[in-house]
C-alpha atoms as a PDB file:
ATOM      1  CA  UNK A   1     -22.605   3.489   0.586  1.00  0.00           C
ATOM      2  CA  UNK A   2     -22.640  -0.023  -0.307  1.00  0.00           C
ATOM      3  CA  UNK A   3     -23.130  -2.982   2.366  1.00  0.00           C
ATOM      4  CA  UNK A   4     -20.379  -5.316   2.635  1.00  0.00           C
ATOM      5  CA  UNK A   5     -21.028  -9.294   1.437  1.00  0.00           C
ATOM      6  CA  UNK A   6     -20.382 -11.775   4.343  1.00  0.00           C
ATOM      7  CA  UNK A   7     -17.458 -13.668   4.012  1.00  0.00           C
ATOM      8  CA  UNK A   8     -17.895 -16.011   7.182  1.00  0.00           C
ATOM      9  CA  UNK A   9     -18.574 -19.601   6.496  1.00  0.00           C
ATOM     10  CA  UNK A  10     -17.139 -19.731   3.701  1.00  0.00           C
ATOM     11  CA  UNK A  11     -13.790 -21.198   2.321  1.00  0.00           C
ATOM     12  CA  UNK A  12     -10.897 -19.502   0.436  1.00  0.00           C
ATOM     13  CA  UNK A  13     -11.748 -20.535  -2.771  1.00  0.00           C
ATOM     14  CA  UNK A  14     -15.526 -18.989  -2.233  1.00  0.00           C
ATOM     15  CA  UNK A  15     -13.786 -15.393  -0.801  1.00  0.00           C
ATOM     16  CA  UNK A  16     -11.552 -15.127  -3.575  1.00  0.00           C
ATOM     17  CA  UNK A  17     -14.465 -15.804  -6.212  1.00  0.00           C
ATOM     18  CA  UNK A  18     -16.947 -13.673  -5.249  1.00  0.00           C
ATOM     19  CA  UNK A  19     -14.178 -10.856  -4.268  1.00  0.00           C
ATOM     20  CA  UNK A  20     -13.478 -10.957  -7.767  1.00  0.00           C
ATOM     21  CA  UNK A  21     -16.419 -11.559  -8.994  1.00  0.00           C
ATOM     22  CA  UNK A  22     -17.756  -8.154  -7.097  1.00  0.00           C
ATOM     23  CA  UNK A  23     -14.214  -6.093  -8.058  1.00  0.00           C
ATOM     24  CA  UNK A  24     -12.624  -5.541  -4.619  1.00  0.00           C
ATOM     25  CA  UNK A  25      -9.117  -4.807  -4.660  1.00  0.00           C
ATOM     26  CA  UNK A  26      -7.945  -6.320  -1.767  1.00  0.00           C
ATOM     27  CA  UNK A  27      -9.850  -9.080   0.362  1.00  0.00           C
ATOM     28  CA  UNK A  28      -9.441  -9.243   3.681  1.00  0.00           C
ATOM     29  CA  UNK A  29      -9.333 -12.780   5.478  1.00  0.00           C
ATOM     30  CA  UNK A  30      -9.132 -13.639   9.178  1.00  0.00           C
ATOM     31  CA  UNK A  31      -5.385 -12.976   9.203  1.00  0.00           C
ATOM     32  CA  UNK A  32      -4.338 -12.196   5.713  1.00  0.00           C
ATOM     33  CA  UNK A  33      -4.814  -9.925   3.039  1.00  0.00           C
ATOM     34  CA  UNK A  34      -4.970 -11.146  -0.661  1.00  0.00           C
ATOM     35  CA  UNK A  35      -5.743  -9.368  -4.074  1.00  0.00           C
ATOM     36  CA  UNK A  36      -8.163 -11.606  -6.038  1.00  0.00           C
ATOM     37  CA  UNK A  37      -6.297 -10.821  -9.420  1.00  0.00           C
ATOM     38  CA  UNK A  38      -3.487 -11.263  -8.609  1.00  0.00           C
ATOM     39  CA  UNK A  39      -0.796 -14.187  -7.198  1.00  0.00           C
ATOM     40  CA  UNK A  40      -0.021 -12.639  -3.726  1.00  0.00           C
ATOM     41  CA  UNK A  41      -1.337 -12.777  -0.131  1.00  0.00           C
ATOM     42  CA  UNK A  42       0.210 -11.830   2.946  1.00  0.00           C
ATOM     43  CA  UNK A  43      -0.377 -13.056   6.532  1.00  0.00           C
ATOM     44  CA  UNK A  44      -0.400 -10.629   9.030  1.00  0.00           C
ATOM     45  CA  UNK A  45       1.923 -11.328  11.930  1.00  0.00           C
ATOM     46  CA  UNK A  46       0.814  -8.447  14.506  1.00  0.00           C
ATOM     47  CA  UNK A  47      -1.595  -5.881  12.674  1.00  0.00           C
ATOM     48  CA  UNK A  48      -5.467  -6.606  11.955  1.00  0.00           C
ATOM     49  CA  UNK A  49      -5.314  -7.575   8.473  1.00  0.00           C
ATOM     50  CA  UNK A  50      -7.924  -4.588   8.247  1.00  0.00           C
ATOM     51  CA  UNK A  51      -4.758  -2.231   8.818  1.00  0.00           C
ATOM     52  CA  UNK A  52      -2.905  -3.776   6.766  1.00  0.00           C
ATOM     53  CA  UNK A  53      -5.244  -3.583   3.767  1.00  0.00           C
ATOM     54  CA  UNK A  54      -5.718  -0.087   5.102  1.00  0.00           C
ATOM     55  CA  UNK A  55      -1.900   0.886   4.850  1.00  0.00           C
ATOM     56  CA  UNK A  56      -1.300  -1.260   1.250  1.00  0.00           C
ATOM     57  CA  UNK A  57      -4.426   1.493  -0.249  1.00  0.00           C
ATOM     58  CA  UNK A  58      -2.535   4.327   1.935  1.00  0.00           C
ATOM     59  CA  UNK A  59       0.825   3.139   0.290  1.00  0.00           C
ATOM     60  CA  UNK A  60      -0.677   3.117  -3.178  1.00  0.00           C
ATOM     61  CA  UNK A  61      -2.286   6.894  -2.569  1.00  0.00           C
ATOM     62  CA  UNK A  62       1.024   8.856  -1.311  1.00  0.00           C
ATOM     63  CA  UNK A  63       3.281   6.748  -4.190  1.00  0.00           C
ATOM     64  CA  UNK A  64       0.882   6.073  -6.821  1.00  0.00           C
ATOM     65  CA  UNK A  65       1.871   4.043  -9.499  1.00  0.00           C
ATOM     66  CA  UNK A  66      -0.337   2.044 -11.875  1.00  0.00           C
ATOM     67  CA  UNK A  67       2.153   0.178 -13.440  1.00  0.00           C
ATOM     68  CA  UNK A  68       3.270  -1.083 -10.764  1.00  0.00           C
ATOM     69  CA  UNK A  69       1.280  -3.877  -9.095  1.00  0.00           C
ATOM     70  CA  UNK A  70       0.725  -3.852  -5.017  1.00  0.00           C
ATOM     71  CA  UNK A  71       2.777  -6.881  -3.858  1.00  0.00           C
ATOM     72  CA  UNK A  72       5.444  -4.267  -4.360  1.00  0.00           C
ATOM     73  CA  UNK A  73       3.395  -1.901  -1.922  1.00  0.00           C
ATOM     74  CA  UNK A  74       2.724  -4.836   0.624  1.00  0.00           C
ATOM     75  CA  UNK A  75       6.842  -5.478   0.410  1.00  0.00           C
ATOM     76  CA  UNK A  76       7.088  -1.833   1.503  1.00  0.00           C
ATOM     77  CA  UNK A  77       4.686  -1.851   4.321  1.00  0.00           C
ATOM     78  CA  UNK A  78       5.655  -5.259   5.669  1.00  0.00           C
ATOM     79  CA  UNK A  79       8.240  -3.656   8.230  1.00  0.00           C
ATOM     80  CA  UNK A  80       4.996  -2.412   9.928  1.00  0.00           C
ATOM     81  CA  UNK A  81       3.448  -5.504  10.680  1.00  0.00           C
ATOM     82  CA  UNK A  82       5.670  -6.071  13.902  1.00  0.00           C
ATOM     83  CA  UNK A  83       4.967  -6.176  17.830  1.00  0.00           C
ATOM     84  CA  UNK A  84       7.266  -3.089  18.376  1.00  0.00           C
ATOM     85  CA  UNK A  85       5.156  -0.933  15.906  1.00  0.00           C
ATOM     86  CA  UNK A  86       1.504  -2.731  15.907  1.00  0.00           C
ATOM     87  CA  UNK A  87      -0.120   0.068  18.604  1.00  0.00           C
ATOM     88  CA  UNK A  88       1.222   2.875  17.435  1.00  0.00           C
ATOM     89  CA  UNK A  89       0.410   1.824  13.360  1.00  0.00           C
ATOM     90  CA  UNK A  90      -3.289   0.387  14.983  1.00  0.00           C
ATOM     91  CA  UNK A  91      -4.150   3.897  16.178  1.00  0.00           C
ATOM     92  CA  UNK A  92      -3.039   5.577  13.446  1.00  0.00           C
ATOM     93  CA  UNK A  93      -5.476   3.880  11.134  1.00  0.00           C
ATOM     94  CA  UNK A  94      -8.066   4.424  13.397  1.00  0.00           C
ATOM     95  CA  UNK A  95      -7.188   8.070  13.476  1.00  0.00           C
ATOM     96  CA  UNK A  96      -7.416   7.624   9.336  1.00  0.00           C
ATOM     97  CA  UNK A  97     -10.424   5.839   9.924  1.00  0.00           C
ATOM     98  CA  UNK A  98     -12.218   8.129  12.139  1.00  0.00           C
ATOM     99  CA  UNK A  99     -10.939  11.019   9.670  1.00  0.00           C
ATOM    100  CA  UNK A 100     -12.943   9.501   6.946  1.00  0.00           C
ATOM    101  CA  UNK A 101     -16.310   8.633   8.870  1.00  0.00           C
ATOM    102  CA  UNK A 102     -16.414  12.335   9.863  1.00  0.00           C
ATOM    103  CA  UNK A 103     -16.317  12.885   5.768  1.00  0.00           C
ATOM    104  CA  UNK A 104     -18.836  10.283   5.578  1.00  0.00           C
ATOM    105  CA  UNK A 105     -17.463   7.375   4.324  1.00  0.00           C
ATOM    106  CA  UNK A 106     -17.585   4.030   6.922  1.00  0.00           C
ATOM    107  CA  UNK A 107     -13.374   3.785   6.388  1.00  0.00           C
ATOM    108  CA  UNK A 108     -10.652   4.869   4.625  1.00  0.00           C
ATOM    109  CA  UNK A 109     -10.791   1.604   2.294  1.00  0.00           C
ATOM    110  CA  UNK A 110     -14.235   2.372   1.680  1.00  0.00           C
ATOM    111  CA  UNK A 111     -13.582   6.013  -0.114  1.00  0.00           C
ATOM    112  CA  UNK A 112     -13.978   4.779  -3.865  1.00  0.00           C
ATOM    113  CA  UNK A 113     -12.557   7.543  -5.447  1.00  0.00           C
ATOM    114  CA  UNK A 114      -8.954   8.394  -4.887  1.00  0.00           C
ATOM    115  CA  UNK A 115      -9.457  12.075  -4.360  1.00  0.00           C
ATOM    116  CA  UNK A 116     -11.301  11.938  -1.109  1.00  0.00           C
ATOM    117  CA  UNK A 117      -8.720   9.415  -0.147  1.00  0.00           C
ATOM    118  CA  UNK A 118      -5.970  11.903  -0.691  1.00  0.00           C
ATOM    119  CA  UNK A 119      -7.869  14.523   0.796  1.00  0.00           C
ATOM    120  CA  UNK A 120      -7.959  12.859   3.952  1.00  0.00           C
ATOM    121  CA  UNK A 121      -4.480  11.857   3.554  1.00  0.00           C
ATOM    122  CA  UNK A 122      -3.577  15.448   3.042  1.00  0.00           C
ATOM    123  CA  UNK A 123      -5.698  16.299   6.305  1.00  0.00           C
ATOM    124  CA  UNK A 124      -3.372  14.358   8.691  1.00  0.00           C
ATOM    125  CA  UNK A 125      -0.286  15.068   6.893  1.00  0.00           C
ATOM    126  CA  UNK A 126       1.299  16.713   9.546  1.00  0.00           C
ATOM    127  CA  UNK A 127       1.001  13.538  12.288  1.00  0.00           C
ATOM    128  CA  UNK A 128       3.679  11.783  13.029  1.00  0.00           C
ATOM    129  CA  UNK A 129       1.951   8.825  11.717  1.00  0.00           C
ATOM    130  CA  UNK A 130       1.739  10.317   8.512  1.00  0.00           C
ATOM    131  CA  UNK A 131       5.344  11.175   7.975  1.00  0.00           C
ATOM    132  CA  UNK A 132       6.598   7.983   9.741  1.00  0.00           C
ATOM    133  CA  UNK A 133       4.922   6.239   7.303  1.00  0.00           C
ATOM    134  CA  UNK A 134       5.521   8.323   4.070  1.00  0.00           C
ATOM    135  CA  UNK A 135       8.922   8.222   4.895  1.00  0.00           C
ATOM    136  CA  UNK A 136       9.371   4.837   5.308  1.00  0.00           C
ATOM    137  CA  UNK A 137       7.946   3.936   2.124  1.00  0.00           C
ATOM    138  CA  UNK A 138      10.536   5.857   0.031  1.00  0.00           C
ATOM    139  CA  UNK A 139      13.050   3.031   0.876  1.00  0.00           C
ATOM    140  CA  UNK A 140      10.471   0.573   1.919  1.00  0.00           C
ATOM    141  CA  UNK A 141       8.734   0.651  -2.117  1.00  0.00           C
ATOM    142  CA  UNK A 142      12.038   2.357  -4.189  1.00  0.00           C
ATOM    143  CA  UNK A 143      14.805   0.342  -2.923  1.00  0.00           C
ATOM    144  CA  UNK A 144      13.302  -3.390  -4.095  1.00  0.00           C
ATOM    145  CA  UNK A 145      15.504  -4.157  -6.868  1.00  0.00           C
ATOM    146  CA  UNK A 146      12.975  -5.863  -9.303  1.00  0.00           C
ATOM    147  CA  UNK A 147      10.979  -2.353  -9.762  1.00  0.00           C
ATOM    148  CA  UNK A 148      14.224  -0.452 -10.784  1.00  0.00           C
ATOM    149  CA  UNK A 149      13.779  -1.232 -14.575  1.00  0.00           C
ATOM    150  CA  UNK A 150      10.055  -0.575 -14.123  1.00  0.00           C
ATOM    151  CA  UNK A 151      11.426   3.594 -13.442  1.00  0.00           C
ATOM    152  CA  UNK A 152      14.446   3.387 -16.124  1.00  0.00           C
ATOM    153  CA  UNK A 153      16.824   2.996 -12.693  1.00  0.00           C
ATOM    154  CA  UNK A 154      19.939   1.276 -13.802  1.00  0.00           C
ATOM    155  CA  UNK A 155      21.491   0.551 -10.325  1.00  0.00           C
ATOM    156  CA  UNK A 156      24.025   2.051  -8.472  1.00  0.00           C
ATOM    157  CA  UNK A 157      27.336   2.180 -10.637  1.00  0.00           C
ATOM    158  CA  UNK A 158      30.025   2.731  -8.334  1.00  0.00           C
ATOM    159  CA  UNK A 159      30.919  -1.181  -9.594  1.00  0.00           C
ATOM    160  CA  UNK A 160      31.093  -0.084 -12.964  1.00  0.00           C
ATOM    161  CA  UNK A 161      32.955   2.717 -13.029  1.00  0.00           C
ATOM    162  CA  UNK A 162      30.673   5.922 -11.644  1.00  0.00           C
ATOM    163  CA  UNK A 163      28.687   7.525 -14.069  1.00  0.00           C
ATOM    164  CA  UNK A 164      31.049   9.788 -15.868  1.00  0.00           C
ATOM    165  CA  UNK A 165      31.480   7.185 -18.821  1.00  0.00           C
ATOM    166  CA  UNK A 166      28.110   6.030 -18.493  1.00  0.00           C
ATOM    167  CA  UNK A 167      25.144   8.485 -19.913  1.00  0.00           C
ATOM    168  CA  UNK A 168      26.245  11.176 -17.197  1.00  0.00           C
ATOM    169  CA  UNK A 169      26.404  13.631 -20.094  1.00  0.00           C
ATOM    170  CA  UNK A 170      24.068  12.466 -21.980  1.00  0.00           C
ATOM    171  CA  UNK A 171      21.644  15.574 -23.199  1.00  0.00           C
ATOM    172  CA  UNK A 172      19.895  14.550 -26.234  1.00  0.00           C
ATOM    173  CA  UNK A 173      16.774  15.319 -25.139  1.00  0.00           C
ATOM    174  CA  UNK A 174      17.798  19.524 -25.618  1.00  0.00           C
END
């Protein structure tokens, strides 16, 4: 296990250097939750940004996609991060969190290798947590317009006519 740097004291421009500089993923501020190599952060309105973090990696494990880079995954888990939901997604992540101490890691963000993140993933996916939030990442990550091109996904096509005259019979690939 490694120990964690500490980020107090310093400013944002010192956490996002030496986040990069020491290959985190995700850095996790008092309040927001930013990706060093990349030009996103996101302020948490009612989750610890620690859960948030937590469900972005938990997103990127039950959908994974490399080409596709995670300010798509923090879109989809943005409906979340609300009063209504916060104890309910809050204990959850605990319950992750607790899942993956008792496997010996200090938190589900700290399990380096993706395997014994989807293990544990696959452990508690029966809880409601799980399949609330599996489910709600199928529209939350598949229905944001800008990564249709990134699958091949033309749109719907009612507007254009249906399908029929557009590829519907296309088999080339027999």
């Amino acid at each position: 296990m490694t120990t964690k740097p500490n980020w107090r004291g310093m400013t944002r421009r010192q956490l996002i250097a030496r986040s990069f500089a020491a290959g985190t993923t995700l850095i996790v501020g008092a309040g927001f939750v930013a990706a060093p190599n990349a030009a996103w952060a996101y302020e948490a309105a009612a989750l610890k940004p620690e859960t948030l973090a937590t469900l972005i990696r938990m997103a990127r494990d039950i959908y994974p996609h490399d080409h596709i880079g995670d300010a798509f995954y923090v879109t989809a888990v943005k409906g979340y991060d609300t009063a209504e939901t916060a104890a309910e997604i809050e204990a959850g992540i605990a319950a992750l969190n607790a899942a993956a101490q008792g496997a010996g890691h200090a938190s589900y963000l700290d399990a380096a290798w993706e395997d014994d993140r989807v293990a544990l993933l696959r452990g508690m996916e029966k809880s409601a947590f799980f399949q609330k939030i599996r489910g709600g990442l199928v529209t939350g990550l598949y229905n944001q317009k800008e990564l249709w091109p990134l699958f091949g996904y033309e749109g719907e096509s009612f507007s254009q006519g249906g399908y029929i005259d557009r590829g519907f019979d296309d088999i080339d690939w027999l």
